[in-house]
Protein backbone atom coordinates (compact mmCIF):
# COMPACT_ATOMS: atom_id res chain seq x y z
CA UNK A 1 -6.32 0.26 8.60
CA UNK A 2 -8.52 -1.24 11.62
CA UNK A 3 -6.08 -4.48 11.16
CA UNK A 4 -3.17 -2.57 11.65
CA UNK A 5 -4.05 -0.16 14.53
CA UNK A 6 -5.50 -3.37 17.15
CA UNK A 7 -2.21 -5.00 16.13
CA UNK A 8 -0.16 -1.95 17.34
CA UNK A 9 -2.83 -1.51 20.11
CA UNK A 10 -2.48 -5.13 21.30
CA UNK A 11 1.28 -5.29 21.20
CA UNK A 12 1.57 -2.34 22.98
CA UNK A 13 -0.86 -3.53 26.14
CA UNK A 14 1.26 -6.78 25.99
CA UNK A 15 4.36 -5.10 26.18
CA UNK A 16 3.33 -3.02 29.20
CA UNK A 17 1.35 -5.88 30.80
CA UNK A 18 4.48 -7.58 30.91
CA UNK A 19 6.20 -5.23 32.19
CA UNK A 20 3.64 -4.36 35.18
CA UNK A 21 4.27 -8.30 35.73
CA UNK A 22 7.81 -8.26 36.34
CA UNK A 23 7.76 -5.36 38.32
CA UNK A 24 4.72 -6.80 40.57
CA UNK A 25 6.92 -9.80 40.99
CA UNK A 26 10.42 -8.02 42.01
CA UNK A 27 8.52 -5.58 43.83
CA UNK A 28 6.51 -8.77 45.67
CA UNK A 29 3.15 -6.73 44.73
CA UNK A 30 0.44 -9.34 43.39
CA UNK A 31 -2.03 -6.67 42.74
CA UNK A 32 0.27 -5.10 39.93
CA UNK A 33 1.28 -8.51 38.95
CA UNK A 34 -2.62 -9.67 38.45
CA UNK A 35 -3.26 -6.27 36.42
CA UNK A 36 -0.30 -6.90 34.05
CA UNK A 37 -1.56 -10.44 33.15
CA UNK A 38 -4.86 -8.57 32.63
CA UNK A 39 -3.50 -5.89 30.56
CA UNK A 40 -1.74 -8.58 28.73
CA UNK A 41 -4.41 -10.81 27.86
CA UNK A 42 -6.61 -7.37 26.57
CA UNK A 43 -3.44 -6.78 24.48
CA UNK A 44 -3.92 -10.77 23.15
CA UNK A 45 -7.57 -10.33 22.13
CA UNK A 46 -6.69 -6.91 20.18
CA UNK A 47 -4.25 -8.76 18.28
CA UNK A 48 -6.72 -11.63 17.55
CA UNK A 49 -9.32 -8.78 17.11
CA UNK A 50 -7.00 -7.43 14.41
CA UNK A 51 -6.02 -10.94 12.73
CA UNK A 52 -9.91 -10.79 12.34
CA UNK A 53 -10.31 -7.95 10.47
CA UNK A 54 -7.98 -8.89 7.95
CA UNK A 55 -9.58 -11.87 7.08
CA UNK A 56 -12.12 -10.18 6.88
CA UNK A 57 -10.72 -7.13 5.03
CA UNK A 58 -11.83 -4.45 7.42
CA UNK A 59 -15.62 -5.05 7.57
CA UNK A 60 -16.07 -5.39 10.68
């Protein structure tokens, strides 16, 4: 179940990191901007994170 909940975690921090992107770039804020790319790139590694565990079948 670990594989499935970072999945669901990861695309979820990608979707808002995106988000927080675009509206750092309409709004001309490059603080929000640099924290969406960062939430985005956590959201990446919990996806990898959960590609991991199913390898692995949920030992880790």
């Amino acid at each position: 179940m670990g594989e499935v909940k970072d999945r669901a975690k990861g695309l979820a921090n990608e979707a808002a990191g995106n988000i927080k992107q675009g509206w750092g770039k309409l709004t001309d804020n490059p603080e929000l901007e640099a924290e969406g790319i960062a939430q985005e790139r956590k959201g990446e590694a919990q996806q990898v994170a959960g590609k991991v565990k199913g390898k692995m079948g949920n030992n880790i």
